[in-house]
N, C-alpha and C. Protein backbone atom coordinates (compact mmCIF):
# COMPACT_ATOMS: atom_id res chain seq x y z
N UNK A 1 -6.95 2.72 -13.86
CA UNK A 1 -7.20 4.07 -13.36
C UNK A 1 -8.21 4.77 -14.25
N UNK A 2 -9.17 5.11 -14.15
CA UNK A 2 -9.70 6.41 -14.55
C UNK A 2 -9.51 7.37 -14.80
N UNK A 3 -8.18 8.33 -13.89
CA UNK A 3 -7.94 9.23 -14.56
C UNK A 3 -6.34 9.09 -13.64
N UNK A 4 -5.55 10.11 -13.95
CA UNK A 4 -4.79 10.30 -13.37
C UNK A 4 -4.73 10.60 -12.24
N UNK A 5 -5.51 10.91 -11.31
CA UNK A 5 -5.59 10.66 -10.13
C UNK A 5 -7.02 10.36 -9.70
N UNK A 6 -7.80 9.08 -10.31
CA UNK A 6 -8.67 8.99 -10.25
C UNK A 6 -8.81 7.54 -9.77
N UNK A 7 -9.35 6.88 -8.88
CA UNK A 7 -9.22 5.48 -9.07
C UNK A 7 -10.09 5.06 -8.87
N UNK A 8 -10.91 3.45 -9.50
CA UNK A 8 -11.65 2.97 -9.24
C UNK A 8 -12.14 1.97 -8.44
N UNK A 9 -13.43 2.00 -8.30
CA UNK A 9 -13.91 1.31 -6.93
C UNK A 9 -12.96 -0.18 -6.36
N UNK A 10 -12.89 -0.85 -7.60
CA UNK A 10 -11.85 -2.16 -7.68
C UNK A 10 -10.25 -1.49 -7.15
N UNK A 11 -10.06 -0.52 -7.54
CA UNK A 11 -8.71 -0.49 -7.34
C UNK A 11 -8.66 0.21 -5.58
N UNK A 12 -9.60 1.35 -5.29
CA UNK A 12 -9.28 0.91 -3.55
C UNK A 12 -9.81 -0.02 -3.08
N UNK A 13 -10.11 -0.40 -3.26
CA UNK A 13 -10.72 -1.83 -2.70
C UNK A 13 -9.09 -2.94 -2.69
N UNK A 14 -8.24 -3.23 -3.91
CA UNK A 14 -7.72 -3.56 -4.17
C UNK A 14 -6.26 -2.94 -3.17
N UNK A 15 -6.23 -1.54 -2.93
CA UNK A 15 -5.29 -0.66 -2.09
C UNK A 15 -5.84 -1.13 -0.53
N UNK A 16 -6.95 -0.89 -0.36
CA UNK A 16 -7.28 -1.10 1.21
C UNK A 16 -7.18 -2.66 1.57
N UNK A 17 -7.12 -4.08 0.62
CA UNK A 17 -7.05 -5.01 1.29
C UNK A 17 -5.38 -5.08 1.50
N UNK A 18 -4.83 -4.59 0.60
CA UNK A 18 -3.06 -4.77 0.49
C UNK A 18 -2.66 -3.89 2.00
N UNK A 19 -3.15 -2.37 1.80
CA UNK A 19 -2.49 -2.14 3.22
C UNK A 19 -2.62 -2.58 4.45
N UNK A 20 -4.40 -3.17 5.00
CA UNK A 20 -4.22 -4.35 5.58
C UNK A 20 -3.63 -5.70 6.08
N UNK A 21 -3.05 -5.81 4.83
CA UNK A 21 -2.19 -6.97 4.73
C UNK A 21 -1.06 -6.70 4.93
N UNK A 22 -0.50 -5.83 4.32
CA UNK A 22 0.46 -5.45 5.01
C UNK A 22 0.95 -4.99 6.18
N UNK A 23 -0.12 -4.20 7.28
CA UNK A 23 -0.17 -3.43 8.11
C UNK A 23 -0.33 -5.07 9.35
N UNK A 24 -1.37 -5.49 8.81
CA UNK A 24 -1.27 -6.70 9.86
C UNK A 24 -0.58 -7.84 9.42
N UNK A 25 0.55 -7.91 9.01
CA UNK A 25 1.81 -8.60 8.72
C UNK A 25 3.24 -8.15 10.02
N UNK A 26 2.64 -6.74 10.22
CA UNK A 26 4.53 -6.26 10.51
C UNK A 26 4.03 -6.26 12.11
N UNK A 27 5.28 -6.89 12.44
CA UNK A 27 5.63 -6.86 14.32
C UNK A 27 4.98 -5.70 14.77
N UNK A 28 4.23 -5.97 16.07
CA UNK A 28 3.29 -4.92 17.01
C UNK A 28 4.63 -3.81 16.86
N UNK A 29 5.13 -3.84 17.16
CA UNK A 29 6.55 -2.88 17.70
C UNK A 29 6.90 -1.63 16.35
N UNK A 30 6.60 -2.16 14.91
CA UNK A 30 6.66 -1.75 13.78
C UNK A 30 5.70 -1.15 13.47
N UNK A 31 4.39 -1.38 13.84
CA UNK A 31 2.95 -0.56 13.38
C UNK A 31 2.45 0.39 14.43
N UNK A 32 3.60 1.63 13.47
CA UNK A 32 3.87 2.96 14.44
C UNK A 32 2.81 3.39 13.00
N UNK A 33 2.73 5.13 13.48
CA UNK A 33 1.98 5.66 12.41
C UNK A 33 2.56 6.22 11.57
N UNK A 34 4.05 6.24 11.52
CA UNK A 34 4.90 6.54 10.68
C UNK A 34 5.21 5.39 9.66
N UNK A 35 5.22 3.98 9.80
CA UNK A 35 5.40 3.03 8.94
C UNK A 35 3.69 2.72 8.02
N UNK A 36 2.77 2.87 9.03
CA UNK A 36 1.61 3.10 8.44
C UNK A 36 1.29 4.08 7.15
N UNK A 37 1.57 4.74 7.90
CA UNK A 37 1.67 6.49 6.56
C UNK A 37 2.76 5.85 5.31
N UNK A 38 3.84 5.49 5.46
CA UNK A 38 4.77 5.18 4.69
C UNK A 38 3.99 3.87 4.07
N UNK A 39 3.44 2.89 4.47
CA UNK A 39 2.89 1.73 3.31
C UNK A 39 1.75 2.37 2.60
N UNK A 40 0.88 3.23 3.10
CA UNK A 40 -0.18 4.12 2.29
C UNK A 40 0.39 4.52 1.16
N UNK A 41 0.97 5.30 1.52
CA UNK A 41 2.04 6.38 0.82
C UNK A 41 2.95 5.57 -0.85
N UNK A 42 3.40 4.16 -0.23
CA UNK A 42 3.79 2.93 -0.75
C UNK A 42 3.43 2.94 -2.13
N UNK A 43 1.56 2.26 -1.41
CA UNK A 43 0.48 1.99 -2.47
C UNK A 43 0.36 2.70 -3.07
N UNK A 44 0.41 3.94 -2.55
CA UNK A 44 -0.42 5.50 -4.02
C UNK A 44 0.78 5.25 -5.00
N UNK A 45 2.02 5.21 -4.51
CA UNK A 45 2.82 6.02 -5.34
C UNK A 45 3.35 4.27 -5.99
N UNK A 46 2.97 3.14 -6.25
CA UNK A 46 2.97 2.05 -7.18
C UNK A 46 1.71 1.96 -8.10
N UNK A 47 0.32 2.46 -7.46
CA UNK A 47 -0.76 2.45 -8.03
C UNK A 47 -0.56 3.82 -9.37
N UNK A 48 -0.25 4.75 -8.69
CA UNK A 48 0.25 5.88 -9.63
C UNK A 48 1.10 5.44 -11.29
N UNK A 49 1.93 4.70 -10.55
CA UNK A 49 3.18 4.12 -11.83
C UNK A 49 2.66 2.70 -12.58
N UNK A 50 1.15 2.45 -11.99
CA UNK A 50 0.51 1.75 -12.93
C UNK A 50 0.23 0.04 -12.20
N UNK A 51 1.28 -0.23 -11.21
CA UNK A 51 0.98 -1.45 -10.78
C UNK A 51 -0.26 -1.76 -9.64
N UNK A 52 -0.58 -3.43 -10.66
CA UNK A 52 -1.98 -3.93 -9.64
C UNK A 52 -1.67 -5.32 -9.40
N UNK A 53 -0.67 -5.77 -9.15
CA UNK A 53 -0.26 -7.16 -9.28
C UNK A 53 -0.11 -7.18 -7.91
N UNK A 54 -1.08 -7.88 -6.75
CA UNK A 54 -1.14 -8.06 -5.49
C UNK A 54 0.08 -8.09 -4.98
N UNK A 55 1.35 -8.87 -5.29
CA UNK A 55 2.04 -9.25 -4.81
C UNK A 55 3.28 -8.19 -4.65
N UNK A 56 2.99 -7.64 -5.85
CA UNK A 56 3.73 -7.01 -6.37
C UNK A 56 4.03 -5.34 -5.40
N UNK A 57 2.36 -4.74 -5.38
CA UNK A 57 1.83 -4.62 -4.14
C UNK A 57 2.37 -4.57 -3.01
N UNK A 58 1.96 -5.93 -2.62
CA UNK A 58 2.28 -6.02 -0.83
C UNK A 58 4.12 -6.10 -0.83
N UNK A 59 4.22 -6.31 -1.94
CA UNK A 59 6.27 -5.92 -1.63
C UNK A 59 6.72 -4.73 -1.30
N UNK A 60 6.00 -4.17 -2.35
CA UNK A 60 6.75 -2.67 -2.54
C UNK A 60 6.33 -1.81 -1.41
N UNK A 61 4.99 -2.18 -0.97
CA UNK A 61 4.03 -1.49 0.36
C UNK A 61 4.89 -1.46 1.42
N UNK A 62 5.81 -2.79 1.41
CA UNK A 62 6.53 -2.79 2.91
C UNK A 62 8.00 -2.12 2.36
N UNK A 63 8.21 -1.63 1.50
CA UNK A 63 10.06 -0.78 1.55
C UNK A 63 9.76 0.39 2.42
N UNK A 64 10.81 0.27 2.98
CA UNK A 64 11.53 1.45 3.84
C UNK A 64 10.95 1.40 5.02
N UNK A 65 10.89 0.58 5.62
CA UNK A 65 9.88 0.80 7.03
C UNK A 65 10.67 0.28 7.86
N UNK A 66 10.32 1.45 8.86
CA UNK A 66 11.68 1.53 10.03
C UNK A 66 11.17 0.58 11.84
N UNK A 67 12.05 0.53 12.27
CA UNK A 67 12.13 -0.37 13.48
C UNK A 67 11.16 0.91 14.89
């Protein structure tokens, strides 16, 4: 990070391929704009607490996402 709410080019880059991945992972039926918003939402707030570990990432991106 750059700053505290600052991020660098690598790191959205790094956010926009994960929510992708994530987003085109979950059942047509699941990629409402409410589970969308919620894996965004995901990423900021793991990128915030410091994590860049892809995997690590695309886990945490998909909690709480509803049917």
């Amino acid at each position: 990070m750059l700053g505290p709410n600052v991020l660098s080019p690598e790191e959205l880059s790094l956010l926009g391929a994960t929510y992708d991945l994530v987003v085109d992972s979950l059942p047509s039926r699941m990629r409402t704009p409410r589970n969308r918003r919620q894996v965004a939402l995901n990423l900021l707030y793991l990128t915030r607490r410091g994590e860049r570990d892809p995997l690590e990432l695309e886990l945490g991106a998909a909690a709480g996402l509803t049917c």
